[in-house]
Protein backbone atom coordinates (compact mmCIF):
# COMPACT_ATOMS: atom_id res chain seq x y z
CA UNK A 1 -14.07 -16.57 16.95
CA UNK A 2 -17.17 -18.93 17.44
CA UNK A 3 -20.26 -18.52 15.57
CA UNK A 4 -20.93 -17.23 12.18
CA UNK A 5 -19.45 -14.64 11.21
CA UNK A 6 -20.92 -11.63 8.68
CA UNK A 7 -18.78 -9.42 6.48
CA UNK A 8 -19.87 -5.79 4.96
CA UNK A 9 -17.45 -4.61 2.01
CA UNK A 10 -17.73 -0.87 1.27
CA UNK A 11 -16.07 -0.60 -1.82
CA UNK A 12 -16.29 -3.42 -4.30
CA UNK A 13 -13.81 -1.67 -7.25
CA UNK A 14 -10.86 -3.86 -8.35
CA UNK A 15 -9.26 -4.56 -5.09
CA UNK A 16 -12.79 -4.91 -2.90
CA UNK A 17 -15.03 -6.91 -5.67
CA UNK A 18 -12.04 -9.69 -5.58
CA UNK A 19 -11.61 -9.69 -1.47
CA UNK A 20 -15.49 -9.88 -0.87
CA UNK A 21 -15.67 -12.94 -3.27
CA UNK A 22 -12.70 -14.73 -1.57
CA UNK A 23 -14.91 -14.43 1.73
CA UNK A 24 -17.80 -15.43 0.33
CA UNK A 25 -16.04 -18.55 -1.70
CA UNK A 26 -14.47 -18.91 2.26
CA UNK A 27 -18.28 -19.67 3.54
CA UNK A 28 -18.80 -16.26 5.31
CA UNK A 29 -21.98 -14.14 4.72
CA UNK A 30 -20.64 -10.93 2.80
CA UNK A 31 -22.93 -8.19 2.15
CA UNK A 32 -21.49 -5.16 0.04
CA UNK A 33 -22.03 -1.37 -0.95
CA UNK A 34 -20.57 0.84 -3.91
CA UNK A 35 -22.55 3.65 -5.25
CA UNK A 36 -20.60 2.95 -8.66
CA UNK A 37 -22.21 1.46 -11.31
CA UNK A 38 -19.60 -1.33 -10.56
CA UNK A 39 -20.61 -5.66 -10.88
CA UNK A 40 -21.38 -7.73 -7.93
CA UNK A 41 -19.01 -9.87 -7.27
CA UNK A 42 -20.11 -13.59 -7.02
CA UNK A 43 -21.59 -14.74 -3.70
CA UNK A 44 -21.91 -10.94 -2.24
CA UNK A 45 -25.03 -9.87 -1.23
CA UNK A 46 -25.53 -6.10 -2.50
CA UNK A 47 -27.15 -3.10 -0.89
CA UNK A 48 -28.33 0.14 -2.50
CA UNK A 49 -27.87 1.48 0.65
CA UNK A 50 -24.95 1.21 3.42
CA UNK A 51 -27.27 1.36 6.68
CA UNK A 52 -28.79 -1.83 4.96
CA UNK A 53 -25.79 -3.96 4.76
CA UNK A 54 -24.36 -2.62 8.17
CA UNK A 55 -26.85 -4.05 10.82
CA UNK A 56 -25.63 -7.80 12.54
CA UNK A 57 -22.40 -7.18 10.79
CA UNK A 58 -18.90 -8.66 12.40
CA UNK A 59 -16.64 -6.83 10.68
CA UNK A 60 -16.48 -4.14 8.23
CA UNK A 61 -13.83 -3.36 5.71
CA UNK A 62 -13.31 -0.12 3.90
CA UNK A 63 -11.75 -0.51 0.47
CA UNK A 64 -11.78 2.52 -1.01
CA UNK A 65 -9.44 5.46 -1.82
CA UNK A 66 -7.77 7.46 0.90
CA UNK A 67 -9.70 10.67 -0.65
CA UNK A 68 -12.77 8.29 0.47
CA UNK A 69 -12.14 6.72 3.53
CA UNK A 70 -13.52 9.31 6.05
CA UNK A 71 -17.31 9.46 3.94
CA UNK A 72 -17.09 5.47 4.17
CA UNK A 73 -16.52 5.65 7.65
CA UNK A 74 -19.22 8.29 8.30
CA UNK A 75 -22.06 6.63 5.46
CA UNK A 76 -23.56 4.26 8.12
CA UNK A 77 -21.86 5.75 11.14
CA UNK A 78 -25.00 5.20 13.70
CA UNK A 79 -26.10 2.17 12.12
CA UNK A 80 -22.99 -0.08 12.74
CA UNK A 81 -22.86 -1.84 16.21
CA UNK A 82 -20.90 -1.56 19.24
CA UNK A 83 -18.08 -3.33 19.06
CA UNK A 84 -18.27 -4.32 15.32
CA UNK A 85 -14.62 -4.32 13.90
CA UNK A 86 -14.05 -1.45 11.58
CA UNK A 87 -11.06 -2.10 8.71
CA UNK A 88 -9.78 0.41 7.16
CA UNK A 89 -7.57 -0.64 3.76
CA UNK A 90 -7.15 2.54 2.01
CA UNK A 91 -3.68 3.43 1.13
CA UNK A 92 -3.38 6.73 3.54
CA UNK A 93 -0.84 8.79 5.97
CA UNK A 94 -0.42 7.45 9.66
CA UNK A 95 -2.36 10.89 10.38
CA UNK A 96 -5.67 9.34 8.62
CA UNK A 97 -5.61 6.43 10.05
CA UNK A 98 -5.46 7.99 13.69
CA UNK A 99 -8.28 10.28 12.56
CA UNK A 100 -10.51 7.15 11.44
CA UNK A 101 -9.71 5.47 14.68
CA UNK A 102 -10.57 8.21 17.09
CA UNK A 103 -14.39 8.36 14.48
CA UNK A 104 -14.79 5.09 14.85
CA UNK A 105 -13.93 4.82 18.98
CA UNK A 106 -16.52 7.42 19.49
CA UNK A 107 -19.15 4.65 18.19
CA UNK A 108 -17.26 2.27 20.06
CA UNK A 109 -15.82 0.01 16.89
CA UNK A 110 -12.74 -1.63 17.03
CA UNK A 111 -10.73 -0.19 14.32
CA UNK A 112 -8.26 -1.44 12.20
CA UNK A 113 -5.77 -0.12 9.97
CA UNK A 114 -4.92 -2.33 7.47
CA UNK A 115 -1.97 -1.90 5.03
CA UNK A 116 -1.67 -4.60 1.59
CA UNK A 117 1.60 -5.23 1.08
CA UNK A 118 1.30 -6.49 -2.83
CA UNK A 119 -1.21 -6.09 -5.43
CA UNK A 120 -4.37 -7.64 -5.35
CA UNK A 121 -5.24 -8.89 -8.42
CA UNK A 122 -4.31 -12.57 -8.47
CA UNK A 123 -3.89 -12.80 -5.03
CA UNK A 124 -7.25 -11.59 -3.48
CA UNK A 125 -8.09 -12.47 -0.05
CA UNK A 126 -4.61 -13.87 0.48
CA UNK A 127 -2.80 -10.53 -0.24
CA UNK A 128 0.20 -10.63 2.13
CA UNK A 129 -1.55 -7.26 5.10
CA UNK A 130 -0.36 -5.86 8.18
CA UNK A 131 -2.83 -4.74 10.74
CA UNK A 132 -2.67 -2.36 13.74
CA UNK A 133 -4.93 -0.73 15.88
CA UNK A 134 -7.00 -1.59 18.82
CA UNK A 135 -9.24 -4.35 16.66
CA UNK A 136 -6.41 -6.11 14.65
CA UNK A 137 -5.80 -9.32 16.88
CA UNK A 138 -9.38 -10.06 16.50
CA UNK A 139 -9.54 -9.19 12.77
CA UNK A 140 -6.43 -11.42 12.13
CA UNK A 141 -8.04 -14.13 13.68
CA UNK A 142 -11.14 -13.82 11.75
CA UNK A 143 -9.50 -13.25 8.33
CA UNK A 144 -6.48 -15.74 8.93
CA UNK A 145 -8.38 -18.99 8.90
CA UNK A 146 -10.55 -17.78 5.71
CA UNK A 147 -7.38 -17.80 3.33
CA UNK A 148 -6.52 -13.97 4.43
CA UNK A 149 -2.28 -13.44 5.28
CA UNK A 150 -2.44 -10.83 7.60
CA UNK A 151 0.31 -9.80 10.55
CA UNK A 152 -0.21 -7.84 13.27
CA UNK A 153 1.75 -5.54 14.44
CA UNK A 154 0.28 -4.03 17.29
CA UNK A 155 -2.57 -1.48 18.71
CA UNK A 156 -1.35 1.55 17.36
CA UNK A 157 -3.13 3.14 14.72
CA UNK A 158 -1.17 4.23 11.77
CA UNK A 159 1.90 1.55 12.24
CA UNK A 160 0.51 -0.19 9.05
CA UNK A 161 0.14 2.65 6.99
CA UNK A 162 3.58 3.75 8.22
CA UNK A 163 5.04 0.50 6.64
CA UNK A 164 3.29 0.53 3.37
CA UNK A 165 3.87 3.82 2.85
CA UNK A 166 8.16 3.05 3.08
CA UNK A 167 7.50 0.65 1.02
CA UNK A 168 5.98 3.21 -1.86
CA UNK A 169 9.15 5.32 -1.15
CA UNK A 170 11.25 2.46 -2.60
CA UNK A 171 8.39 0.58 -5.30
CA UNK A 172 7.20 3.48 -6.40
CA UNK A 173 10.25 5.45 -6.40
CA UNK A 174 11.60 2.30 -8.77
CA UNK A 175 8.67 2.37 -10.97
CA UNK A 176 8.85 6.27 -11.46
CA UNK A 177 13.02 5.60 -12.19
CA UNK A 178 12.03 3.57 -15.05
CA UNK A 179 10.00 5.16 -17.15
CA UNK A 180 12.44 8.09 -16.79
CA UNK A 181 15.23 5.37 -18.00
CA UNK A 182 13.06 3.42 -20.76
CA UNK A 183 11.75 7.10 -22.26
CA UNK A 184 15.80 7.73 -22.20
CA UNK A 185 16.78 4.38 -23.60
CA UNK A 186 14.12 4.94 -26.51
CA UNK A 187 15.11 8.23 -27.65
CA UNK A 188 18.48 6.91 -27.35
CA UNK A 189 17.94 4.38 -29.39
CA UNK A 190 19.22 1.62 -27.47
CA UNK A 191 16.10 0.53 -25.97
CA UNK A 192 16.20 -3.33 -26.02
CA UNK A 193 19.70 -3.13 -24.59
CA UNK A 194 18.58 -1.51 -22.12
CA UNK A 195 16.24 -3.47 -21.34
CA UNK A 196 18.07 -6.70 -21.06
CA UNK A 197 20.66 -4.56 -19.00
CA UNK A 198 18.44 -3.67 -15.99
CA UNK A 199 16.54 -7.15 -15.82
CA UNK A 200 19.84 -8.90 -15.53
CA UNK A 201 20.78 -6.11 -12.94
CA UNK A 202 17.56 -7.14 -10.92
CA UNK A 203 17.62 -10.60 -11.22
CA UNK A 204 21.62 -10.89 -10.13
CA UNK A 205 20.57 -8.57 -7.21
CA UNK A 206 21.23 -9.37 -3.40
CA UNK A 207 21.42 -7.59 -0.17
CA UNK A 208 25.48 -7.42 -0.69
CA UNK A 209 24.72 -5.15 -3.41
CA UNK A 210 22.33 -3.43 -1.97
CA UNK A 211 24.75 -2.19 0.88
CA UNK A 212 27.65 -1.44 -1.57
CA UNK A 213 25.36 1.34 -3.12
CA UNK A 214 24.41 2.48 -0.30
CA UNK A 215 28.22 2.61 1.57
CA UNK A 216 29.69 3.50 -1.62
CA UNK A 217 27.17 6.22 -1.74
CA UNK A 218 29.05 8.48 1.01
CA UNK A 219 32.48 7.23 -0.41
CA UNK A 220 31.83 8.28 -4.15
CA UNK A 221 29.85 10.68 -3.26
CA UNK A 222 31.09 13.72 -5.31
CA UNK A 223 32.01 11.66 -8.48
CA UNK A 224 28.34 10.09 -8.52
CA UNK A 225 26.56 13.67 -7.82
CA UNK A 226 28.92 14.60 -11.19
CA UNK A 227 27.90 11.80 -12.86
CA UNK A 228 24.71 12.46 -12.67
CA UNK A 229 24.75 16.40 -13.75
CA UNK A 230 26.08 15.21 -16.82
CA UNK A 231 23.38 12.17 -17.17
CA UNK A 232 20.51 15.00 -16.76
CA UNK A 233 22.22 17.39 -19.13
CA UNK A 234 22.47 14.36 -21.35
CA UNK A 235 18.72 13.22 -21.18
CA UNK A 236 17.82 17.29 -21.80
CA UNK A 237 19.95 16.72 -25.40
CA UNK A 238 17.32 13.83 -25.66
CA UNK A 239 14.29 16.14 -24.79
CA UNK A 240 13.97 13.51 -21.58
CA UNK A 241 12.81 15.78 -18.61
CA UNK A 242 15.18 14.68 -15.99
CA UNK A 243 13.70 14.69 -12.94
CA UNK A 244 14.63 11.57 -11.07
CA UNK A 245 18.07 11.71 -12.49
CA UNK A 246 17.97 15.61 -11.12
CA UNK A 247 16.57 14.42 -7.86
CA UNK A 248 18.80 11.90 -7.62
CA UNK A 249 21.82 14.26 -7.95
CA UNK A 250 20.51 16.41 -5.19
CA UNK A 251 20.22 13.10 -3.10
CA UNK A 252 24.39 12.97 -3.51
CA UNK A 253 24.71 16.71 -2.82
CA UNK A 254 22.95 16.68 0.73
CA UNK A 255 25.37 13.07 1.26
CA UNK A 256 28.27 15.50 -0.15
CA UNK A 257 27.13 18.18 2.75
CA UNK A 258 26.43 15.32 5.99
CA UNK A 259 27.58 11.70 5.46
CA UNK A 260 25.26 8.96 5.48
CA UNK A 261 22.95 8.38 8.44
CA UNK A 262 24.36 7.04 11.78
CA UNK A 263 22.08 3.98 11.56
CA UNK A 264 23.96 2.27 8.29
CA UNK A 265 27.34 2.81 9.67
CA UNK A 266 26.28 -0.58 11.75
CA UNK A 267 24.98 -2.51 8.76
């Protein structure tokens, strides 16, 4: 895109305060709004207001909480331009990012929906995105050239949500697994074992093992759903609350019931 180019960042918390400076360190013109008592990040010019920082702008990117994302949208609603891009970066359902879309088409904005892949703390601007909607080939090749890493994937609203939110299935399904393991290990007492254990389980990991979980899932099926009743039973003698291990048991019973899905049988 030719000419100079001005940014409006509603939303300047941890993951907005560190995106708007990257743009500004870039050489773009950033203006930003937060009714928190939050700091200005360097370079960012700040508005008490959001119909202050909206008028002339290029592109404007919502970084705020899902719960959020429809009063961002609707804070300087007839104030931002025809054809200004609109990014949305909250972390929501497919569902609220069609919603946004169809708000911001009846101002005429190009919307975005734009999914972060990693965190954004030490990465910034250059946090590995995805992009879809109707205004993501021009926002990629906007953000791109500043330092920004962001695919597109196409014009359909919600396909970048969609992706990050599979991704939470597995990271945050991990994460939760964990601390259900470590509070285990602990009351166990063999918590630096343990430890030691699952980082060299990580570290040696690759996609061959990957699959023989999965395939050996429907083979083992009925001794792993066992094995797992009597893991829970054991955390419960620990005064662990069990509830991945339970879930995970339930997980075998339905593969018990109907066999792993068609699609792996191929991989």
């Amino acid at each position: 895109m030719s000419g100079p180019v001005t940014f409006v960042v509603f939303g300047l918390g941890e993951a907005g305060s560190r995106i708007a400076a990257d743009l500004a360190a870039a050489g773009a013109e950033v203006r930003g709004f937060d009714p928190a008592d939050v700091a200005t990040p360097p370079g960012v010019i700040r508005h008490d207001e959001p119909d202050g920082a909206v008028p002339g702008a290029t592109v404007v990117m919502a970084v705020t909480a899902a719960v959020d994302a429809q009063k961002a949208i609707a804070q300087a609603w007839e104030r931002i331009a025809r054809g200004t891009i609109y990014a949305d970066l909250s972390t929501a359902p497919p569902s609220l990012k069609e919603d946004l879309h169809d708000t911001a088409s009846l101002r005429g904005m190009r919307f975005v929906d734009v999914a972060l892949m990693a965190t954004v703390p030490g990465r910034g601007l250059a946090t590995p995105a995805y992009a879809s909607g109707p205004g993501a080939e021009p926002f990629a090749e906007i953000v791109n050239p500043l330092g920004a890493k962001v695919e597109v994937l196409g014009p359909e609203p919600g396909r970048a949500a969609t992706r990050k939110l599979l991704r939470s299935v597995l990271m945050k399904g991990i994460a939760s697994l964990l601390v259900e393991a470590m509070e285990a290990a602990e009351a166990a007492g063999e918590l630096n074992w343990y430890w030691d254990h699952i980082a060299h389980i990580v570290t040696e990991a690759d996609e061959d093992l990957l699959m023989r979980l999965v395939k050996g899932t429907e083979t083992h099926a009925t001794r792993r759903r066992q094995e797992m009743e009597a893991t829970a039973q054991m955390l419960e003698i620990l005064e662990v609350e069990p509830t991945m291990t339970r879930s995970t048991a339930e997980v075998l019973r339905r593969v018990e019931r109907a066999g792993l899905p068609d699609y792996m049988s191929g991989r």
